[in-house]
C-alpha atoms as a PDB file:
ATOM      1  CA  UNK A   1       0.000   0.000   0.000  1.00  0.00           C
ATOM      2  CA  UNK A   2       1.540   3.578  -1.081  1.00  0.00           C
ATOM      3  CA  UNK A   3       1.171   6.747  -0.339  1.00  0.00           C
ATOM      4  CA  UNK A   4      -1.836   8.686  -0.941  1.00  0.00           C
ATOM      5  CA  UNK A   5      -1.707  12.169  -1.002  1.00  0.00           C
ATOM      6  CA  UNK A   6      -4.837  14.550  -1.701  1.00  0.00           C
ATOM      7  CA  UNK A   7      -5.412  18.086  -2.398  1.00  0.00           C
ATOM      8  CA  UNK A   8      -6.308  20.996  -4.474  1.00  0.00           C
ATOM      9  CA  UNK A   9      -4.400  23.191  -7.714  1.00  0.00           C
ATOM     10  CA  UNK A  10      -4.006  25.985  -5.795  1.00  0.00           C
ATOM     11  CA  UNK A  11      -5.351  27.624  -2.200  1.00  0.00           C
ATOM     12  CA  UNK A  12      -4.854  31.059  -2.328  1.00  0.00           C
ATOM     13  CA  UNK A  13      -9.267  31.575  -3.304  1.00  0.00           C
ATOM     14  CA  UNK A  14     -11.430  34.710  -1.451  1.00  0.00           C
ATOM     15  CA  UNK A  15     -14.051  32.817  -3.186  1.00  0.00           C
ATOM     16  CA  UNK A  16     -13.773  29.648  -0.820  1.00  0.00           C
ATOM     17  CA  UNK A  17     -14.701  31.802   2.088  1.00  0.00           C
ATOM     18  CA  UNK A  18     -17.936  30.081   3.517  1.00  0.00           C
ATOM     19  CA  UNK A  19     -17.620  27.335   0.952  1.00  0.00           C
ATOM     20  CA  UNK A  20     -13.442  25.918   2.985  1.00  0.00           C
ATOM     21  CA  UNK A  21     -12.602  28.990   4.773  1.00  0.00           C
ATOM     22  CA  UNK A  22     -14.529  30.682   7.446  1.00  0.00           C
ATOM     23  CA  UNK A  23     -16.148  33.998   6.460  1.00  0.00           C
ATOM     24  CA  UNK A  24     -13.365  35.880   9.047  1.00  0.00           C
ATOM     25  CA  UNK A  25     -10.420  33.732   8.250  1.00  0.00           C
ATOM     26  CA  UNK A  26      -7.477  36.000   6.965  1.00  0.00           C
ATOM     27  CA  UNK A  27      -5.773  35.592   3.797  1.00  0.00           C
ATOM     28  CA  UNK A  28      -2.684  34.731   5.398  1.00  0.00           C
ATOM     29  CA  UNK A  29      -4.208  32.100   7.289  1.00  0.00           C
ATOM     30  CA  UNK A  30      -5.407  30.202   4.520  1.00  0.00           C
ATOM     31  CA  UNK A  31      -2.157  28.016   3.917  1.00  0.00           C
ATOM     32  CA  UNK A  32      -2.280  27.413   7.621  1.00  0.00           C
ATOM     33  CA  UNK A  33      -5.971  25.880   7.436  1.00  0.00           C
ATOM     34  CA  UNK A  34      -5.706  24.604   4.333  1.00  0.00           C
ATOM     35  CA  UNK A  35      -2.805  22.423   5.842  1.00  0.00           C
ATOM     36  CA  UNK A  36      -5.651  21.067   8.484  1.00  0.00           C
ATOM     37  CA  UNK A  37      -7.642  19.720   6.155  1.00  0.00           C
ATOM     38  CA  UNK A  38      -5.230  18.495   3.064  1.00  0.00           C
ATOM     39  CA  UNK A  39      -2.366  16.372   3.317  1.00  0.00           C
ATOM     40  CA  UNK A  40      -0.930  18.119  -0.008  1.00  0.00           C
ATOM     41  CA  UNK A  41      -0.868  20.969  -1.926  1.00  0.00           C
ATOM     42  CA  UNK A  42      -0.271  22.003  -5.766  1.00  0.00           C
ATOM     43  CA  UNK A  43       1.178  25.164  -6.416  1.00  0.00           C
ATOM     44  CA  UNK A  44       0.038  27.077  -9.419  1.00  0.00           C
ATOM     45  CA  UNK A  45       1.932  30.567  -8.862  1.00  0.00           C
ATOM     46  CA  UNK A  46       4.973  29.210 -10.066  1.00  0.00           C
ATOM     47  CA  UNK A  47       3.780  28.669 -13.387  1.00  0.00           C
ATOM     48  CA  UNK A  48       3.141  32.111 -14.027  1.00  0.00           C
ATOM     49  CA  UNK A  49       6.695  33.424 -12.470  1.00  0.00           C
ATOM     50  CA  UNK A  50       9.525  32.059 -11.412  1.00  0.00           C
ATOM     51  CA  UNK A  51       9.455  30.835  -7.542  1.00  0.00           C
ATOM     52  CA  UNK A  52      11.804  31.973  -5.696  1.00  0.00           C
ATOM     53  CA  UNK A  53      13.838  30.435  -2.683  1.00  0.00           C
ATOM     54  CA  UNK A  54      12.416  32.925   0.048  1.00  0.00           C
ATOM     55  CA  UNK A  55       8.908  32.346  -0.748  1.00  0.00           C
ATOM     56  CA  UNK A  56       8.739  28.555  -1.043  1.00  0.00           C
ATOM     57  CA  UNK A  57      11.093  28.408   2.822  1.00  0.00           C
ATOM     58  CA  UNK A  58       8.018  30.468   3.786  1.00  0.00           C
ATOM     59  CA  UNK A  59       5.156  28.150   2.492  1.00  0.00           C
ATOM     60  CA  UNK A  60       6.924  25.090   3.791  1.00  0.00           C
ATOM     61  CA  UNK A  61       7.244  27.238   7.622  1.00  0.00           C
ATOM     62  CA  UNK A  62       3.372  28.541   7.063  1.00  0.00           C
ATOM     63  CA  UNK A  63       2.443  24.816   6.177  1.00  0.00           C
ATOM     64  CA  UNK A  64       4.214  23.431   9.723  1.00  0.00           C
ATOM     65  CA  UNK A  65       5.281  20.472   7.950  1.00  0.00           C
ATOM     66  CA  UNK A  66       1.951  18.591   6.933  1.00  0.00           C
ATOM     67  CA  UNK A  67       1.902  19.189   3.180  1.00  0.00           C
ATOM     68  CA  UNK A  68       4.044  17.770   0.763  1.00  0.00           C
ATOM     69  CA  UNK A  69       4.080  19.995  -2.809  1.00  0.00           C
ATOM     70  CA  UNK A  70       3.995  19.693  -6.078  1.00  0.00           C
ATOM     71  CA  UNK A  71       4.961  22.996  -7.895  1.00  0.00           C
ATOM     72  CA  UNK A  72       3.790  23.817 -11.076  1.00  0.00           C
ATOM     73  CA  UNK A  73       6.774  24.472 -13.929  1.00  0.00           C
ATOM     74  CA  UNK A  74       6.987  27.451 -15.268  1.00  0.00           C
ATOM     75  CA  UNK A  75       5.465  28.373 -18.432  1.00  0.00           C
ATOM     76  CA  UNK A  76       8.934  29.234 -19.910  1.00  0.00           C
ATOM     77  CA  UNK A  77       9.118  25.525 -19.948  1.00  0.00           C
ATOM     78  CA  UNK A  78       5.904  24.508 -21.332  1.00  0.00           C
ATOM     79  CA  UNK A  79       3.849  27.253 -23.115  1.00  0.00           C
ATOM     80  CA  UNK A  80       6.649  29.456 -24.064  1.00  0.00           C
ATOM     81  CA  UNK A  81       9.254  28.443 -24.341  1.00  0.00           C
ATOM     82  CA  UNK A  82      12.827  30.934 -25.589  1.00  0.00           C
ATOM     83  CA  UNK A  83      16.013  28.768 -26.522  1.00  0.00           C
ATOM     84  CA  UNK A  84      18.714  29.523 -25.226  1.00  0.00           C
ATOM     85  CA  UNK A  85      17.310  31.152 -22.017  1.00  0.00           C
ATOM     86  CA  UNK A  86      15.009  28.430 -20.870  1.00  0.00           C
ATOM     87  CA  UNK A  87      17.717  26.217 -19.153  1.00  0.00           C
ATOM     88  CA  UNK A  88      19.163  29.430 -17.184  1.00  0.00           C
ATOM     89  CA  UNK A  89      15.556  29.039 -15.844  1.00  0.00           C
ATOM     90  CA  UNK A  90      15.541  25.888 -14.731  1.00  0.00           C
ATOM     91  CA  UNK A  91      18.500  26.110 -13.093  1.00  0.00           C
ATOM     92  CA  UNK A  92      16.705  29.763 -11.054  1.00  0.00           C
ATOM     93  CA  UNK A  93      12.943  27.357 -10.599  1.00  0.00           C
ATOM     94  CA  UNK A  94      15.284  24.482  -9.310  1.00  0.00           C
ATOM     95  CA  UNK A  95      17.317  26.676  -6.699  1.00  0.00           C
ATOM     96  CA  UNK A  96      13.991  27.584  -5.501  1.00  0.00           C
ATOM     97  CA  UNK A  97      13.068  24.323  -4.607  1.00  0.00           C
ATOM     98  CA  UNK A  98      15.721  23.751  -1.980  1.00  0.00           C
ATOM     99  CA  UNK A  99      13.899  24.520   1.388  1.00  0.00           C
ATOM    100  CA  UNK A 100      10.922  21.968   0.350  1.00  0.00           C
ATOM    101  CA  UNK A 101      13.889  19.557  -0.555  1.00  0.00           C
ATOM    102  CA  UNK A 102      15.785  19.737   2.439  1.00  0.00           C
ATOM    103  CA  UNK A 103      12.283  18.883   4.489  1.00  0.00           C
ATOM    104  CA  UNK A 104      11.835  16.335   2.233  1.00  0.00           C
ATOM    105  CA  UNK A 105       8.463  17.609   1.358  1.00  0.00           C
ATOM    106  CA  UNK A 106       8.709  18.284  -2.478  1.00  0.00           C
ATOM    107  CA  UNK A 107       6.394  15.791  -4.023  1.00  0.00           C
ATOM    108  CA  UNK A 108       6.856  16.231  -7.432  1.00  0.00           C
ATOM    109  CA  UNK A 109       6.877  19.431 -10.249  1.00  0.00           C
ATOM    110  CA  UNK A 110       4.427  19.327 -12.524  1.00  0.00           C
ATOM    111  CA  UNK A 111       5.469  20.122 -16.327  1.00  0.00           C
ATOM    112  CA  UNK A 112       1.698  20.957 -17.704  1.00  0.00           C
ATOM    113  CA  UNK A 113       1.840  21.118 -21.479  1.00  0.00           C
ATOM    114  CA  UNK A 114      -0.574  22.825 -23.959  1.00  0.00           C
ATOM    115  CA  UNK A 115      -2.473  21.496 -26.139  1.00  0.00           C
ATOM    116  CA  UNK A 116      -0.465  22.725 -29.338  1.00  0.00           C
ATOM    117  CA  UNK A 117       2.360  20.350 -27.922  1.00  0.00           C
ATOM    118  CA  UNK A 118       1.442  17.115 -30.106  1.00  0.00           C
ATOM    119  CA  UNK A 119       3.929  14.408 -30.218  1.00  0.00           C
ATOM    120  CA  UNK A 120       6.164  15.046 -32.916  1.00  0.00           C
ATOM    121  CA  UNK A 121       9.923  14.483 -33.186  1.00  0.00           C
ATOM    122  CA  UNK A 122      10.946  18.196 -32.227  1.00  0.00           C
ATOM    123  CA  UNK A 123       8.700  18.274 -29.197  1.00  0.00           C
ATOM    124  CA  UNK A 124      10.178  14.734 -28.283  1.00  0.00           C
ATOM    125  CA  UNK A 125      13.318  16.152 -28.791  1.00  0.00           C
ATOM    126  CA  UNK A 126      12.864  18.974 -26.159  1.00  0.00           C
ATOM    127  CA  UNK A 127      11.092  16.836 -24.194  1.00  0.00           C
ATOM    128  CA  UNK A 128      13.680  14.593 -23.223  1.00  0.00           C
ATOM    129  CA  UNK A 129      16.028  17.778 -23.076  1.00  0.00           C
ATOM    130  CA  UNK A 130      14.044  19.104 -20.314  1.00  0.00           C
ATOM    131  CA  UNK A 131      13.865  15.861 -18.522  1.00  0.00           C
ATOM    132  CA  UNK A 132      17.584  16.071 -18.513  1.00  0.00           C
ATOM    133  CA  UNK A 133      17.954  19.602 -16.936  1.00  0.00           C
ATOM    134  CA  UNK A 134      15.158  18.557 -14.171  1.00  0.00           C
ATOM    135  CA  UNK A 135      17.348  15.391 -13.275  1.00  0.00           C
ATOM    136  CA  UNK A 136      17.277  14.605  -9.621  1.00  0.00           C
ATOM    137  CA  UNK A 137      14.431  16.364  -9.128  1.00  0.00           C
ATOM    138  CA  UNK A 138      10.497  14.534  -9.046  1.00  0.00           C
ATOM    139  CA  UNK A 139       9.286  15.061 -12.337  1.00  0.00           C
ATOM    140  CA  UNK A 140       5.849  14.760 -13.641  1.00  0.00           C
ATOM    141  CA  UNK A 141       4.351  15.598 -17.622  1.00  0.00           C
ATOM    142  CA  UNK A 142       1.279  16.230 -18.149  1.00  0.00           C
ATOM    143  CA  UNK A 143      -0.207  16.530 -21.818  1.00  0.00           C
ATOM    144  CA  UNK A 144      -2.825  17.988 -23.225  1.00  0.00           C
ATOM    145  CA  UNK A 145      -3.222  16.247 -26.705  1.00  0.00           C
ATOM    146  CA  UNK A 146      -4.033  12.546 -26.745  1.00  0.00           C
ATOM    147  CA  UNK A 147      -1.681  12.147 -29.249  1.00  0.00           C
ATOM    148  CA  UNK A 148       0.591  11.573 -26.304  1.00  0.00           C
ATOM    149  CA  UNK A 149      -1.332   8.461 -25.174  1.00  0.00           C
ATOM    150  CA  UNK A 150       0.648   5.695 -26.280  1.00  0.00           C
ATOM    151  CA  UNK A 151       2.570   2.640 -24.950  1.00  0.00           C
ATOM    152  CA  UNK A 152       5.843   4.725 -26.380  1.00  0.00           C
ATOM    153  CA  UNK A 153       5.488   7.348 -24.340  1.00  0.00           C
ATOM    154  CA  UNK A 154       4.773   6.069 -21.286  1.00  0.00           C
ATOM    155  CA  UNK A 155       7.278   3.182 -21.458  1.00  0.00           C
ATOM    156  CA  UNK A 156       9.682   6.166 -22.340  1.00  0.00           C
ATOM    157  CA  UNK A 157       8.593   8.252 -18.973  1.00  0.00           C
ATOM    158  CA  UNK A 158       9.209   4.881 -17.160  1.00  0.00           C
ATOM    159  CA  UNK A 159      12.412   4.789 -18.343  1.00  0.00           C
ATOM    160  CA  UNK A 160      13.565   7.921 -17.198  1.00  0.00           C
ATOM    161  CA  UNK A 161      11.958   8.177 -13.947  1.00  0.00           C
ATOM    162  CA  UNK A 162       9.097  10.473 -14.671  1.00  0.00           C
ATOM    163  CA  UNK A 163       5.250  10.042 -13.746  1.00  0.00           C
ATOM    164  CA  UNK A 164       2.461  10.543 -16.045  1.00  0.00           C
ATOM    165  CA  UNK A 165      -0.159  12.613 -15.235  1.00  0.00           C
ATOM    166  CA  UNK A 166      -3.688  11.314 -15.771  1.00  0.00           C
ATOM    167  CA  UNK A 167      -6.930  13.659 -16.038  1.00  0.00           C
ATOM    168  CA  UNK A 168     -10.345  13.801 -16.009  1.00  0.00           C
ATOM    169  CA  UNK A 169     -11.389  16.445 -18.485  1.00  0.00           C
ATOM    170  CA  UNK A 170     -14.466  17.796 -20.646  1.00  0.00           C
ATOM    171  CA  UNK A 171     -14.687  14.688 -23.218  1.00  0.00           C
ATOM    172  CA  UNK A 172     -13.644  16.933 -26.285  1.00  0.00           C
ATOM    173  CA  UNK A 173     -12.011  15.668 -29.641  1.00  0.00           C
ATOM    174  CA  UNK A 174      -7.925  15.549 -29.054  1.00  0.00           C
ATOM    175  CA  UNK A 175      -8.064  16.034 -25.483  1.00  0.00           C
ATOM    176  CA  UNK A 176      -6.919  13.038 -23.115  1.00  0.00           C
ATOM    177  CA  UNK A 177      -9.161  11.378 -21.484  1.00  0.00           C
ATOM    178  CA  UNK A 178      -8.762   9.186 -18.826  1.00  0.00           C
ATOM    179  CA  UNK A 179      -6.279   6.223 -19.088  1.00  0.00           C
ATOM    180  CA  UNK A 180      -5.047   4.519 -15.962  1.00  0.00           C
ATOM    181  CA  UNK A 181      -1.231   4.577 -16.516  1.00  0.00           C
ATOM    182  CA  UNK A 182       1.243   5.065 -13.894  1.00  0.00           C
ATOM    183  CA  UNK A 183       5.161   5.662 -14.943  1.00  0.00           C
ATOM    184  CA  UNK A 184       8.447   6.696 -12.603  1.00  0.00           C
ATOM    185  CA  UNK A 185       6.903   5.081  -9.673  1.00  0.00           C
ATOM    186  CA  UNK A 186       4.544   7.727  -9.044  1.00  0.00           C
ATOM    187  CA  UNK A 187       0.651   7.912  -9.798  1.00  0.00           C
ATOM    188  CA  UNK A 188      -0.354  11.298 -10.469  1.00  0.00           C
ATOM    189  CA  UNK A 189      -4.385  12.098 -11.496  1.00  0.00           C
ATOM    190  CA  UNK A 190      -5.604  16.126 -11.971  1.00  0.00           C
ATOM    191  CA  UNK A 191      -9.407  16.480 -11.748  1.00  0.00           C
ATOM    192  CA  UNK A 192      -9.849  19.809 -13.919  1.00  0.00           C
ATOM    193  CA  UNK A 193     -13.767  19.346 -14.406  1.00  0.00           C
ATOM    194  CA  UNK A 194     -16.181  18.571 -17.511  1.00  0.00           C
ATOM    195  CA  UNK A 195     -17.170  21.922 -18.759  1.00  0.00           C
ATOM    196  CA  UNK A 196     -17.500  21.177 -22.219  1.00  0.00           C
ATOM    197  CA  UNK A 197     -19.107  24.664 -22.954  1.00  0.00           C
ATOM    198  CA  UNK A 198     -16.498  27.062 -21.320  1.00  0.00           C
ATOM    199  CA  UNK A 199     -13.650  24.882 -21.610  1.00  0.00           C
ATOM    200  CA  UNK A 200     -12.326  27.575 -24.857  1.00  0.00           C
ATOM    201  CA  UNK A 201     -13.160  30.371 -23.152  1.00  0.00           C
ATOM    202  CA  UNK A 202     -10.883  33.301 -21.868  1.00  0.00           C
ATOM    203  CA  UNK A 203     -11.760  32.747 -18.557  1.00  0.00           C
ATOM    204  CA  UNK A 204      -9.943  30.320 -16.663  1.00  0.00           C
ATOM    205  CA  UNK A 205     -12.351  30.368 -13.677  1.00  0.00           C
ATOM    206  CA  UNK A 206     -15.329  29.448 -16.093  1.00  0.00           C
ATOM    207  CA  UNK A 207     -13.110  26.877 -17.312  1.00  0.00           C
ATOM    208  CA  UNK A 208     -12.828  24.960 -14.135  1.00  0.00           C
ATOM    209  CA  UNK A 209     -16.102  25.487 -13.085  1.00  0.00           C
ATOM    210  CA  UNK A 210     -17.566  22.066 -12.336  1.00  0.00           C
ATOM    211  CA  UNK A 211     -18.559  20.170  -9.729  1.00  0.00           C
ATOM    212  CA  UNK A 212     -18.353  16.477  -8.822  1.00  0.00           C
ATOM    213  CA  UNK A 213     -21.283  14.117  -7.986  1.00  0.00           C
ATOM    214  CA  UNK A 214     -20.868  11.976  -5.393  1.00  0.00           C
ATOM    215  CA  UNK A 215     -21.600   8.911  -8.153  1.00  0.00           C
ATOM    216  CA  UNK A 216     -18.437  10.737 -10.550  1.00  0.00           C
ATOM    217  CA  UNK A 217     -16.026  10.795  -7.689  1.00  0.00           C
ATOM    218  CA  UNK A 218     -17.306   6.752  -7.180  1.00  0.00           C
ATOM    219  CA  UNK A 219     -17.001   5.840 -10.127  1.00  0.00           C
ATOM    220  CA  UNK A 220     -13.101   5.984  -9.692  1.00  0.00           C
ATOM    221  CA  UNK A 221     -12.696   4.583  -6.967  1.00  0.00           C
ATOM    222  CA  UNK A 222     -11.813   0.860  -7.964  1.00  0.00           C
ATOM    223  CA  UNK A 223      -9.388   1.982 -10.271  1.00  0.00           C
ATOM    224  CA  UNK A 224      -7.637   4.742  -7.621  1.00  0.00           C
ATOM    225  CA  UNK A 225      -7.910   2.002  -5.156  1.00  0.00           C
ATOM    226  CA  UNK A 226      -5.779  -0.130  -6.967  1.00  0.00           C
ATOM    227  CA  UNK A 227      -3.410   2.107  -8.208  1.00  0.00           C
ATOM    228  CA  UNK A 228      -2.605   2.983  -4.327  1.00  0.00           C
ATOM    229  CA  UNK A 229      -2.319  -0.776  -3.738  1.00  0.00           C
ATOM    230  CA  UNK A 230       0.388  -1.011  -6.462  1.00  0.00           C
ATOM    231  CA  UNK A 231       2.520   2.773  -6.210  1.00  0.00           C
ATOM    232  CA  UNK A 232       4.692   3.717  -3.911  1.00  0.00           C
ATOM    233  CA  UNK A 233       3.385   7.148  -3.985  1.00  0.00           C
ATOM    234  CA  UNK A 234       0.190   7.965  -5.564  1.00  0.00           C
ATOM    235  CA  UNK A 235      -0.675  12.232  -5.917  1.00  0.00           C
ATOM    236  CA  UNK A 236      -4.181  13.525  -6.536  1.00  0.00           C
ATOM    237  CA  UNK A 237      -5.287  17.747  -7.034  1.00  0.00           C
ATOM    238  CA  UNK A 238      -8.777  18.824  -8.178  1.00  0.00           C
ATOM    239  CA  UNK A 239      -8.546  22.012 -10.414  1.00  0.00           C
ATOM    240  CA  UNK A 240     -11.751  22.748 -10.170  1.00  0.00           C
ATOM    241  CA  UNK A 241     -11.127  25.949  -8.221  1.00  0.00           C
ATOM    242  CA  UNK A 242     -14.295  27.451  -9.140  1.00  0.00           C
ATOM    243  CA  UNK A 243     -16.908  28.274  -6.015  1.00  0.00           C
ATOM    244  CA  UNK A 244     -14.495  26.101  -3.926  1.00  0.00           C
ATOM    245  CA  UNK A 245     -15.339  22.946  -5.716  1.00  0.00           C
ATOM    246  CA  UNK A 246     -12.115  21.732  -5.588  1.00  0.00           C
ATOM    247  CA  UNK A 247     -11.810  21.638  -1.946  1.00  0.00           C
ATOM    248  CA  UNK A 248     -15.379  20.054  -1.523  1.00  0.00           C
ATOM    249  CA  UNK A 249     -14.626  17.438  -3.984  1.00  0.00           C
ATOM    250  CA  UNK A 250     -11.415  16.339  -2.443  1.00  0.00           C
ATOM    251  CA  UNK A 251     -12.449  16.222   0.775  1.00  0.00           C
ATOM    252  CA  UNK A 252     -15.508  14.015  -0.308  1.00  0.00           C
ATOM    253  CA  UNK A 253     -12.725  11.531  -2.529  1.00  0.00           C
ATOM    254  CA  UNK A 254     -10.621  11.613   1.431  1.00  0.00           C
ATOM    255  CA  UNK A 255     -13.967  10.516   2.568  1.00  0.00           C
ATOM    256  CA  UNK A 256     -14.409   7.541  -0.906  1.00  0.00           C
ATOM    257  CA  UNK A 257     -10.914   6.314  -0.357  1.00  0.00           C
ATOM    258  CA  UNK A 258     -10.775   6.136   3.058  1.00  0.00           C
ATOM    259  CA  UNK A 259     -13.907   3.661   3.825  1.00  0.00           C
END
C-alpha cells in the first residue's frame, strides 16, 4: 500500500470563504488551514513566475510540515518556451526548490503542457532535453493532446523516472481522457472538471467550473484504489477551483478512499 496524497491546484481563493474557509479567516491564514484539512498541496503561482527560494522556505514554515508539494513548472518551460534562455531558468525554478527539498516535502513538479504540444519528433526532442535539466528532481508531464497516449510514451517516462499525469477532463475531440497509466513510480491524477461549454473560453475560472457528484467521484474509486495498492506514492489535485469545488470534492474523494 503507497502513499496517498490529496489536495487541491491551488489555495490562495477569497471565493472559498464560507464554501473551505470561514467567512473571518485572513488571507494569510489560509495556507495554515488549508494544511488542516489536506495532506498536499499544488502550487500554481509558479507557473506564471519564477518561484523563488524565500517564498517557497516560507510556504513550507506557514504549512508546519503537513503538506508535501507539487509545484507547477513554469510556463517558460511549457507554453513558451525561448532557446537559449530556458535552461538558465531551470537552473533559477530548481534553486527555488531547496527549502521543500531539504524537508523532504517536495512531491513532485508538474510540467503541464498545452495542447499545441502534439507528439512530434521536435517536441520529443525537447522533451527529453528538459527531462535532462530537471534530473534529480520529481518530475511529472502532463499533456494535453491525446496524441501523447501511447505505450511509447509512457514506457519512455518509465524509463527515465518520470510520472504521467492522468486527467479527467471535458470529453472533447484531441483532449486526453482518462487512461489509468502510472510511470516513474509515481501515480499522479488532476481532476480539472467537464465543462465542455467554457472549456475555450478566456476565462480560466469558467473553465474549471464544475462540480463532482458523489456517483463521478465513485465511479473511480476501484481503479484509484488499486493504483494505491500497487505505487509507492500515488498524488491527486482537483482544479476545479471554481466556487471552492475543488476543496469540496477532495475532501468528499478523502472521505471515498478512506472507507
Amino acid at each position: 500500500m503507497g502513499t496517498l496524497l490529496i489536495g487541491t491546484s491551488g489555495y490562495d481563493y477569497p471565493e472559498w470563504r464560507d464554501v473551505f474557509y470561514p467567512q473571518n479567516l485572513k488571507r494569510d491564514e489560509y495556507l495554515e488551514y488549508y494544511a488542516e484539512h489536506f495532506n498536499a498541496l499544488e502550487l500554481n503561482f509558479s507557473y506564471y513566475s519564477l518561484p523563488r527560494e524565500q517564498q517557497i522556505g516560507a510556504m513550507v514554515r506557514r504549512s508546519g510540515g503537513k503538506v508535501r508539494f507539487s509545484v507547477k513548472g513554469n510556463k517558460q518551460f511549457t507554453h513558451a518556451v525561448e532557446a537559449g534562455l530556458w535552461r538558465d531558468s531551470v537552473r533559477e525554478f530548481r534553486k527555488a526548490l531547496y527549502p521543500m527539498q531539504r524537508d523532504a516535502l517536495l512531491a513532485s513538479v508538474l510540467l503541464q503542457f498545452p495542447q499545441s504540444f502534439h507528439y512530434e519528433e521536435d517536441t520529443r526532442v525537447y522533451l527529453a532535453d528538459l527531462i535532462t535539466e530537471f534530473s534529480g528532481i520529481p518530475l511529472v508531464v502532463e499533456f494535453r493532446h491525446d496524441s501523447w497516449q501511447k505505450p511509447r510514451v509512457y514506457d519512455g517516462l518509465n524509463e527515465r523516472g518520470v510520472g504521467y499525469c492522468m486527467t479527467d477532463m471535458p470529453a472533447i475531440s484531441r483532449l486526453p481522457q482518462f487512461r489509468p497509466a502510472v510511470t516513474g513510480g509515481v501515480g499522479y491524477m488532476r481532476f480539472h472538471g467537464r465543462n465542455r461549454r467554457d472549456w475555450y473560453g478566456t476565462n480560466a475560472t469558467d473553465r474549471y467550473d464544475y462540480r463532482y457528484s458523489d456517483e463521478e467521484l465513485t465511479a473511480y474509486e476501484p481503479v484509484l484504489r488499486d493504483i494505491v495498492s500497487k505505487t509507492k506514492l500515488v498524488q491527486i489535485y482537483f482544479n476545479n477551483h471554481a466556487k471552492g469545488n475543488a476543496a469540496v470534492n477532495a475532501k468528499k474523494l478523502m472521505i471515498i478512499l478512506a472507507a
